[in-house]
N, C-alpha and C. Protein backbone atom coordinates (compact mmCIF):
# COMPACT_ATOMS: atom_id res chain seq x y z
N UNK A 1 10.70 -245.81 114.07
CA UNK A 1 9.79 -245.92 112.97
C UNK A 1 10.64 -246.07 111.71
N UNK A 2 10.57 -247.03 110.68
CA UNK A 2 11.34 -246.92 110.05
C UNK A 2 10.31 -247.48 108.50
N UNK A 3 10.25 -245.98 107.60
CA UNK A 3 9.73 -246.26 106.04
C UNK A 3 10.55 -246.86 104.99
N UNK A 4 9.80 -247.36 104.47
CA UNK A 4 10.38 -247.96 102.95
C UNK A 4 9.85 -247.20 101.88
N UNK A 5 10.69 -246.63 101.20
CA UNK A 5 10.50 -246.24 99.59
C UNK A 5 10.40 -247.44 98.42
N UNK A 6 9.62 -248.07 97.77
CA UNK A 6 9.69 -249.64 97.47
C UNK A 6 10.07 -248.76 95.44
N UNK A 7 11.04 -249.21 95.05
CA UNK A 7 11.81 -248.53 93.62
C UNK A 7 11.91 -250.19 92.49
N UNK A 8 12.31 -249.92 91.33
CA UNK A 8 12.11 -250.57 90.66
C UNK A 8 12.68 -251.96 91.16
N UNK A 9 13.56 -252.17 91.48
CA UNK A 9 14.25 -253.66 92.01
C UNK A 9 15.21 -253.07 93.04
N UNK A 10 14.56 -251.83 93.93
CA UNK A 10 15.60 -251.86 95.19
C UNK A 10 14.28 -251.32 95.88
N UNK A 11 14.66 -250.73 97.33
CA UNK A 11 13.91 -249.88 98.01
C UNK A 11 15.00 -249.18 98.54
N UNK A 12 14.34 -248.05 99.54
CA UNK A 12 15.24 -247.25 100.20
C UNK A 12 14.80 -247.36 101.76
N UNK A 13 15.12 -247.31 102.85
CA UNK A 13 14.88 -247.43 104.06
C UNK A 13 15.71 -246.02 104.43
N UNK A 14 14.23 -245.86 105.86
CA UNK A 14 15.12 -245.22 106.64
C UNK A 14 13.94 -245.09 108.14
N UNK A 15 14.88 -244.48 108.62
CA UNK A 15 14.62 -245.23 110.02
C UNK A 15 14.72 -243.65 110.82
N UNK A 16 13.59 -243.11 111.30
CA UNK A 16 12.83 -241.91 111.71
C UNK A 16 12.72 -242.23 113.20
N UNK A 17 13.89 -241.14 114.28
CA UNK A 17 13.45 -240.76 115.30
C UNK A 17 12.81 -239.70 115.79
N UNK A 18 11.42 -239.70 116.61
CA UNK A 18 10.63 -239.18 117.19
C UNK A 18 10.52 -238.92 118.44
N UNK A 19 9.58 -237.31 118.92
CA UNK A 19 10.07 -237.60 120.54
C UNK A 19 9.03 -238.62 120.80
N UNK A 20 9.58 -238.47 122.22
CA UNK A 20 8.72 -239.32 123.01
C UNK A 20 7.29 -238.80 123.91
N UNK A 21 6.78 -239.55 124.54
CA UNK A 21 5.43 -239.06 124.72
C UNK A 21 5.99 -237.50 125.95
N UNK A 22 6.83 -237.20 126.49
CA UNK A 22 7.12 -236.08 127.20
C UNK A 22 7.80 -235.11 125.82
N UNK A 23 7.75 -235.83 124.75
CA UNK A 23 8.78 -234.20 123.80
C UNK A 23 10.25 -234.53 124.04
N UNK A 24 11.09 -235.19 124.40
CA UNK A 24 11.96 -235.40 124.27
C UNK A 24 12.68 -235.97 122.52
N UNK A 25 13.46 -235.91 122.40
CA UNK A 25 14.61 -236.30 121.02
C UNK A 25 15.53 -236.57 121.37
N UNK A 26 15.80 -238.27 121.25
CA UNK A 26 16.81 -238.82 121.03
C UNK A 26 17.16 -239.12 119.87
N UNK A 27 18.50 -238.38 119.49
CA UNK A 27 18.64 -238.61 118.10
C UNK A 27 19.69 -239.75 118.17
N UNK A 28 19.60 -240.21 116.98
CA UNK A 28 20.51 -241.44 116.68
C UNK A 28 22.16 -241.04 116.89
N UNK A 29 22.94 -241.84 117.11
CA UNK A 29 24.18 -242.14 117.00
C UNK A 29 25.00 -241.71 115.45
N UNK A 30 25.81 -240.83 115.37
CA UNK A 30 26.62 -240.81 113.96
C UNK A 30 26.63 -241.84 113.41
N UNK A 31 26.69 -242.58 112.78
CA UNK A 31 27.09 -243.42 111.74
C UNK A 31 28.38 -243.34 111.24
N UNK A 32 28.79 -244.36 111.16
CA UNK A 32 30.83 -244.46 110.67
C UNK A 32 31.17 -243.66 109.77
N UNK A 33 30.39 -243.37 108.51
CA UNK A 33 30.70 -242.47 107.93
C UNK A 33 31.42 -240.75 108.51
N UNK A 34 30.13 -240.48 109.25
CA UNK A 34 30.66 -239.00 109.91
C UNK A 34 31.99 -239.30 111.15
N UNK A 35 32.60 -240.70 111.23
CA UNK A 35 33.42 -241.06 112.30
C UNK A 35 34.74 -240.72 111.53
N UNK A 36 34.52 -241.12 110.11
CA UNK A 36 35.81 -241.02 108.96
C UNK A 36 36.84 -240.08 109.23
N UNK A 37 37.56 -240.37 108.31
CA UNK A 37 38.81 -239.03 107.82
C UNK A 37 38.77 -239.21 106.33
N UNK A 38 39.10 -237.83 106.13
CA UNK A 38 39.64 -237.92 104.45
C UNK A 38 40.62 -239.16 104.68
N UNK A 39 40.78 -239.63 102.91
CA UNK A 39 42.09 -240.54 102.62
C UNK A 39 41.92 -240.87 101.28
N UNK A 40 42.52 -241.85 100.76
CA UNK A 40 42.55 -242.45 99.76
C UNK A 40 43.26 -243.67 100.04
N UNK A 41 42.66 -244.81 99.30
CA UNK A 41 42.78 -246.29 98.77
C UNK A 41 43.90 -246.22 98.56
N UNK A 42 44.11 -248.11 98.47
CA UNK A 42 45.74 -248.32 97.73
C UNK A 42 45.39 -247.85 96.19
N UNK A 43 44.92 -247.94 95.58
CA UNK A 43 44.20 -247.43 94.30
C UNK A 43 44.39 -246.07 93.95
N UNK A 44 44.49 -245.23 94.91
CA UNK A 44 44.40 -243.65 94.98
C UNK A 44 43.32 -243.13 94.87
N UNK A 45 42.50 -243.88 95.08
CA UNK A 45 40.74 -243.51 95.26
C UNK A 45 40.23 -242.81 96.50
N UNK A 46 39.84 -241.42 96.20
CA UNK A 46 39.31 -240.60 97.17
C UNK A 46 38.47 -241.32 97.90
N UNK A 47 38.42 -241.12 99.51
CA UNK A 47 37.57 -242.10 100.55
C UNK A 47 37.52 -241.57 101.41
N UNK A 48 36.73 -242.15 102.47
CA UNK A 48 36.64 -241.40 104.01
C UNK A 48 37.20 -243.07 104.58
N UNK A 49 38.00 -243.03 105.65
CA UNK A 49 38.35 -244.60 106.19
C UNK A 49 38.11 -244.31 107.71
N UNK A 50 37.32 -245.24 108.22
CA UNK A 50 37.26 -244.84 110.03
C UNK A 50 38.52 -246.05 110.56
N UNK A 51 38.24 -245.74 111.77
CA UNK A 51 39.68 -246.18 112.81
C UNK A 51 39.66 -247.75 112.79
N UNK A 52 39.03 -248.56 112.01
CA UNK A 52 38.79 -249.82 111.75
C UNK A 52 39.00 -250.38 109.80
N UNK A 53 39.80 -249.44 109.29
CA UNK A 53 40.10 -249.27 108.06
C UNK A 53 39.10 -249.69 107.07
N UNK A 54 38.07 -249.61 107.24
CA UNK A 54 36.73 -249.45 106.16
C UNK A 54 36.73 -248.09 105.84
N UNK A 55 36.76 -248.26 104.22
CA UNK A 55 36.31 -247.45 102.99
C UNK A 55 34.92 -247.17 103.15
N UNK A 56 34.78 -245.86 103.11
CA UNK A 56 33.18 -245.21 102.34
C UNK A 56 33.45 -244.35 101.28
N UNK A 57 33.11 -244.41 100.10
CA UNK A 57 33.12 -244.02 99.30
C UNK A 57 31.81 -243.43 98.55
N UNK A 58 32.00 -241.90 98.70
CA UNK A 58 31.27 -240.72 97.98
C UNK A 58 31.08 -240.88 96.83
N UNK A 59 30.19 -241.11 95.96
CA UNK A 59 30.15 -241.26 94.73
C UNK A 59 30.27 -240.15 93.68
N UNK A 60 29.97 -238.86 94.56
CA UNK A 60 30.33 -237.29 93.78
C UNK A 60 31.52 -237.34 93.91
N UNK A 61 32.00 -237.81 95.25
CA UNK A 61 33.50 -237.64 95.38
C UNK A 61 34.59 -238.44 94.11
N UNK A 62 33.93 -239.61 94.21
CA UNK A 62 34.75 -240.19 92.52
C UNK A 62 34.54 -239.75 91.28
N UNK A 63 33.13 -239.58 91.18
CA UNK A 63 32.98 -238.61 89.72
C UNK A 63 33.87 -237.36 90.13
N UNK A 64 34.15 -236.63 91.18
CA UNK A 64 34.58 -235.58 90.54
C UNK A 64 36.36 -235.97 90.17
N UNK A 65 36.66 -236.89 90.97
CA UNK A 65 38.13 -237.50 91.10
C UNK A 65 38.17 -237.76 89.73
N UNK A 66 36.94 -238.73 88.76
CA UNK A 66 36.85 -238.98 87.15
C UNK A 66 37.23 -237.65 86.49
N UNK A 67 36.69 -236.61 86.59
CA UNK A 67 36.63 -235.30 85.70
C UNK A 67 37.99 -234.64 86.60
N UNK A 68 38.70 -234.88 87.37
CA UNK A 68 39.69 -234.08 88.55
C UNK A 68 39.14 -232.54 88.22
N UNK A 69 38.27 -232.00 88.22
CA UNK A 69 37.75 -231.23 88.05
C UNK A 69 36.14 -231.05 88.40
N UNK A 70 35.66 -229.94 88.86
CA UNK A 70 34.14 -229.60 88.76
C UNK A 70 33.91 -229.09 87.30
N UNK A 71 34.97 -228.23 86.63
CA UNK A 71 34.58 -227.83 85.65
C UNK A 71 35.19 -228.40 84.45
N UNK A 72 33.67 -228.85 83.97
CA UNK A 72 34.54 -229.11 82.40
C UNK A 72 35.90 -228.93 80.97
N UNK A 73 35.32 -226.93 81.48
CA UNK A 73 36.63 -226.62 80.53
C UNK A 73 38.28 -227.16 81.17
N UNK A 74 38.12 -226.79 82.55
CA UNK A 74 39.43 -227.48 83.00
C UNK A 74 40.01 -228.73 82.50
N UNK A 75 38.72 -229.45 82.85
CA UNK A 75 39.22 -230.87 82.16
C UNK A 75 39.40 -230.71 80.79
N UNK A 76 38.70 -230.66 79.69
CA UNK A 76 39.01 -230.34 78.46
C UNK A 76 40.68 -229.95 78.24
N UNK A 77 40.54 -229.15 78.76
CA UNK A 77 41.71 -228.03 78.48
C UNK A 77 43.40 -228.43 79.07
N UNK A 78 43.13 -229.16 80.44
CA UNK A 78 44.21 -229.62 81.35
C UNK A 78 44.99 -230.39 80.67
N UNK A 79 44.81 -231.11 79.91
CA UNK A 79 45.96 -232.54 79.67
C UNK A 79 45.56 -232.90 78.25
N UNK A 80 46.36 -233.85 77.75
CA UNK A 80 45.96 -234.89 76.53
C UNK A 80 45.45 -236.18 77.00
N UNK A 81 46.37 -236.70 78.67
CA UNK A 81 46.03 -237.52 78.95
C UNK A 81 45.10 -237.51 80.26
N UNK A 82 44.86 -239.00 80.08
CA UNK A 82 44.27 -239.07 81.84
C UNK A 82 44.97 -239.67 82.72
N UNK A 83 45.00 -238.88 83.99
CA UNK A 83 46.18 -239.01 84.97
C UNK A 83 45.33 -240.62 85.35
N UNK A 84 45.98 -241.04 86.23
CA UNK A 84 46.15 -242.75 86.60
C UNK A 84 44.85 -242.63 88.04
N UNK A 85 44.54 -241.56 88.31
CA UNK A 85 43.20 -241.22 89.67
C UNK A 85 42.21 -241.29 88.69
N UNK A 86 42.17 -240.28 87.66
CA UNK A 86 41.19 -240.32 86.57
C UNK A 86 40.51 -241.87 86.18
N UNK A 87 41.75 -242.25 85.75
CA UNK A 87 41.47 -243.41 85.24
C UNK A 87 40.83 -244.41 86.47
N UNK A 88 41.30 -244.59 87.37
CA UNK A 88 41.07 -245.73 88.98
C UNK A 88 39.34 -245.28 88.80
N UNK A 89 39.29 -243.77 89.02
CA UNK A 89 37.91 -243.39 89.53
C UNK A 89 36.77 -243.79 88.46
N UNK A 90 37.17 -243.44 87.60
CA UNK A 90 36.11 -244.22 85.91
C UNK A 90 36.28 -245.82 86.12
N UNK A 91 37.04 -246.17 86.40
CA UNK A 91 37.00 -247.97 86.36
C UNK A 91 36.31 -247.74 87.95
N UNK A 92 36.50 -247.29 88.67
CA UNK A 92 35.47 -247.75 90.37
C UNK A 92 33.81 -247.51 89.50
N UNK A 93 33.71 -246.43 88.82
CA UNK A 93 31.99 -246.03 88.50
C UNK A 93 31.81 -247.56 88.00
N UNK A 94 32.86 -247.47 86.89
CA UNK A 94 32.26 -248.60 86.03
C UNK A 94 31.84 -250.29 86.93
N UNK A 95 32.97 -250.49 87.96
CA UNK A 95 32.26 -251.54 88.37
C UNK A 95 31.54 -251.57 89.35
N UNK A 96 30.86 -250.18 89.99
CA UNK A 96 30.21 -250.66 90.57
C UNK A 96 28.54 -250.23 90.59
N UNK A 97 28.39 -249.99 89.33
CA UNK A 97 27.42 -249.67 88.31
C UNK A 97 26.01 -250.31 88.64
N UNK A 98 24.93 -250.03 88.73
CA UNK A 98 23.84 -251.29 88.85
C UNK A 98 22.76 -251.41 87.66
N UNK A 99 23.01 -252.52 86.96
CA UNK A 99 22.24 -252.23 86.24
C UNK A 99 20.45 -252.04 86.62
N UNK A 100 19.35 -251.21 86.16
CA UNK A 100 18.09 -251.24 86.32
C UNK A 100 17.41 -252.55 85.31
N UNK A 101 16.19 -252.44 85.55
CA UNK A 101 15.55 -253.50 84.94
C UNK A 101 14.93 -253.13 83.59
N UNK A 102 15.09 -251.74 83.46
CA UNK A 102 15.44 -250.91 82.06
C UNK A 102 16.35 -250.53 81.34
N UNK A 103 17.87 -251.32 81.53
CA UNK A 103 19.07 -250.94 81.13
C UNK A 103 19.68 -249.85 81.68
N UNK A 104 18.95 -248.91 82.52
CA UNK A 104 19.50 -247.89 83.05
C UNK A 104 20.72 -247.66 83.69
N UNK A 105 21.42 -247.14 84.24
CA UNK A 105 22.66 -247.36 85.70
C UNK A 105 22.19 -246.45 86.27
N UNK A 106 22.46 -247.01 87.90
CA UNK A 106 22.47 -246.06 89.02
C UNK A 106 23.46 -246.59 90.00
N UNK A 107 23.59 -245.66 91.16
CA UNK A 107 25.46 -245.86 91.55
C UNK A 107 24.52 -245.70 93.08
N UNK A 108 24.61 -246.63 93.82
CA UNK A 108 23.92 -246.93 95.26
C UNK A 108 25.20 -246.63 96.22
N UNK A 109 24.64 -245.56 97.60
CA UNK A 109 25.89 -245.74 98.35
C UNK A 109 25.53 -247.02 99.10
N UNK A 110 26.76 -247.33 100.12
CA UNK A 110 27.17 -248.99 100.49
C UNK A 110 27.15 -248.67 102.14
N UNK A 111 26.57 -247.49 102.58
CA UNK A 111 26.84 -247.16 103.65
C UNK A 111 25.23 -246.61 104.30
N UNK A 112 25.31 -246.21 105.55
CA UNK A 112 23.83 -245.81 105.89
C UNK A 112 24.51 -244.12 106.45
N UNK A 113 24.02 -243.51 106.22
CA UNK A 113 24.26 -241.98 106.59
C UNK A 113 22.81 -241.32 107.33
N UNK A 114 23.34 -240.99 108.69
CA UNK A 114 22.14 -239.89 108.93
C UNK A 114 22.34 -238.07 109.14
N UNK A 115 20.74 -237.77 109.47
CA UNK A 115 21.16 -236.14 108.95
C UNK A 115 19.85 -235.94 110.40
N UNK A 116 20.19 -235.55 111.31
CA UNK A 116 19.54 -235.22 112.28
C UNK A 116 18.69 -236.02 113.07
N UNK A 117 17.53 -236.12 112.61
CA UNK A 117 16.85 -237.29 113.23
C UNK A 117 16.48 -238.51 112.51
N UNK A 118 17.06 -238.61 110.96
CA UNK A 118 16.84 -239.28 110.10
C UNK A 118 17.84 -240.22 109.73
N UNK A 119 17.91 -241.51 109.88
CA UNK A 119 19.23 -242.30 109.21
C UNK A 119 18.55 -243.62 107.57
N UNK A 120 19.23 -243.22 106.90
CA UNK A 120 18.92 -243.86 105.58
C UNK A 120 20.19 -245.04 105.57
N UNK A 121 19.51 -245.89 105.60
CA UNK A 121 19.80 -247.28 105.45
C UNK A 121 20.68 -247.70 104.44
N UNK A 122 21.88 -248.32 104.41
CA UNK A 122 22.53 -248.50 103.44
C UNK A 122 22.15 -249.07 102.27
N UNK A 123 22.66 -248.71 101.16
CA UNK A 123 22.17 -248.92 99.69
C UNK A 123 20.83 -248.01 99.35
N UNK A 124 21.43 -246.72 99.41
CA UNK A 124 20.35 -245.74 98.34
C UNK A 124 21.19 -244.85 97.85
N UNK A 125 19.93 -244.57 96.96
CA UNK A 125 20.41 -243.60 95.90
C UNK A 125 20.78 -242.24 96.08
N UNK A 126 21.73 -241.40 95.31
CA UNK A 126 21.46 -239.77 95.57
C UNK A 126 21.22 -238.82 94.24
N UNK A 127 20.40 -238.27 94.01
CA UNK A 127 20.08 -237.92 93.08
C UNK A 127 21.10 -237.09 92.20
N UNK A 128 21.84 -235.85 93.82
CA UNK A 128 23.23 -235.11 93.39
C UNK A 128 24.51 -236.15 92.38
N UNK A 129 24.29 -237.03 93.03
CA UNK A 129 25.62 -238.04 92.94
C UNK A 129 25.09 -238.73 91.66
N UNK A 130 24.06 -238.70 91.46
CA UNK A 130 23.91 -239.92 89.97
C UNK A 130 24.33 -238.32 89.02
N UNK A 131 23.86 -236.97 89.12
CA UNK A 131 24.09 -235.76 88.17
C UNK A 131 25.77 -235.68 87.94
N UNK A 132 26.18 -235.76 89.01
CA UNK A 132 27.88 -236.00 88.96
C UNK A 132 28.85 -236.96 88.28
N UNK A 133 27.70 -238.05 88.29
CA UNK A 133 28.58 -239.11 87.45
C UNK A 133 27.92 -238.84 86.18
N UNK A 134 26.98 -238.65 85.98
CA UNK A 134 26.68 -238.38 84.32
C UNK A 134 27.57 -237.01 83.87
N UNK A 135 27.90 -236.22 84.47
CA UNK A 135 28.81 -234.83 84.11
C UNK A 135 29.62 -235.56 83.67
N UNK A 136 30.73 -236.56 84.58
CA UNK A 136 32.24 -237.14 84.60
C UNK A 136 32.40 -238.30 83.36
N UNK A 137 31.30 -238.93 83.07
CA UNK A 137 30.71 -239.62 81.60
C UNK A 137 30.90 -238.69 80.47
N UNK A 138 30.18 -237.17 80.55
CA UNK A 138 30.04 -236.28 79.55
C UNK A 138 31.35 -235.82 79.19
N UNK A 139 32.15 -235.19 80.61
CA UNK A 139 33.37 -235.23 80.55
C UNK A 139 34.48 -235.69 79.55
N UNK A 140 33.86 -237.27 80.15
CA UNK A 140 34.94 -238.20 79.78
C UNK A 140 34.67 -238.09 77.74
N UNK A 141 34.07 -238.22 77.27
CA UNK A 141 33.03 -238.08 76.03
C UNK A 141 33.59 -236.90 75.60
N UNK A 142 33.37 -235.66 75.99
CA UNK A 142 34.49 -234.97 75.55
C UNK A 142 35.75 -234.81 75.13
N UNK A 143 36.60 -234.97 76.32
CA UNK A 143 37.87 -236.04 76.43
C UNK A 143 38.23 -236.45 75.38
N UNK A 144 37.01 -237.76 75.05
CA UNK A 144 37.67 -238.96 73.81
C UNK A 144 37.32 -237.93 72.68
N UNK A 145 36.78 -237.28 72.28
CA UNK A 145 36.52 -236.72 70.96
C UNK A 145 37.62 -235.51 71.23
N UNK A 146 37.70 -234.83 72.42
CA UNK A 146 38.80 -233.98 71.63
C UNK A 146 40.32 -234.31 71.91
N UNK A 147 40.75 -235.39 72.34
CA UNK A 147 42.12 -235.84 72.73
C UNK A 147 42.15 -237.41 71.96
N UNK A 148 41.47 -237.77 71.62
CA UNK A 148 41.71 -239.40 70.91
C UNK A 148 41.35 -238.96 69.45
N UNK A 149 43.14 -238.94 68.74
CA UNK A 149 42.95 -238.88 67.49
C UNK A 149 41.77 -240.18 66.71
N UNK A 150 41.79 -240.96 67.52
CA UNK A 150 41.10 -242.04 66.23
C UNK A 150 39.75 -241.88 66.53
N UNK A 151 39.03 -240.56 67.03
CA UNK A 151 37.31 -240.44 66.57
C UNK A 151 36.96 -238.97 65.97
């Protein structure tokens, strides 16, 4: 069975296993994602890579790589500059940004992930992960006002 969430110029899919007429559950197959390992890019971009060297990339996982921190004051407080991951991970948000049909951004994963009997179709949203990159924005905004003499 598989629903559509129908969103401003995307949808979301996902694809719902059920038992069968005896009660049985067959659940779906992992998805490459959960096949991964930690790693990082030639870039130094935090990733999961499976045994066929495809990138999935966490989008909390780069915002937090943007802020190298969960917590703000750290970042604030850590450096004058931004280390060269910092920087990779703010240029990955930035390009791969989508614009809405309201000027908005939202950051779509590129992968399909499931969670028990449920697999969501590649290209959706996460609500955690869009809060993470707006932190690593705020962050960054911080950052420039208290480390860039010229504002």
């Amino acid at each position: 069975m598989t629903f559509t969430s129908k969103k401003s110029n995307s949808s979301v899919q996902f694809d719902v296993y059920e038992p069968d007429s005896s009660g049985t559950m067959k659940l779906p197959e992992n998805v490459g994602f959960w096949k991964s390992k930690l790693s990082t890019d030639e870039d130094g971009m935090i990733a999961l890579v499976n045994k066929d060297g495809q990138y999935y990339y966490n989008i909390s996982s780069v915002a937090f790589q943007a802020m190298n921190s969960r917590d703000l004051k750290v970042l604030t407080k850590s450096s004058q500059k931004l280390s060269l991951k910092q920087t990779k991970a703010l240029e990955w948000l930035n390009k791969h940004k989508v614009v809405l049909n309201n000027g908005s951004y939202i950051w779509y994963y590129n992968f399909p992930l499931n969670y028990n009997n449920i697999v969501v179709i590649s290209s959706w949203p996460s609500a955690f992960s869009q809060a993470a990159v707006i932190y690593a924005y705020i962050a960054f905004i911080i950052y420039q006002f208290t480390y860039n003499s010229s504002h």
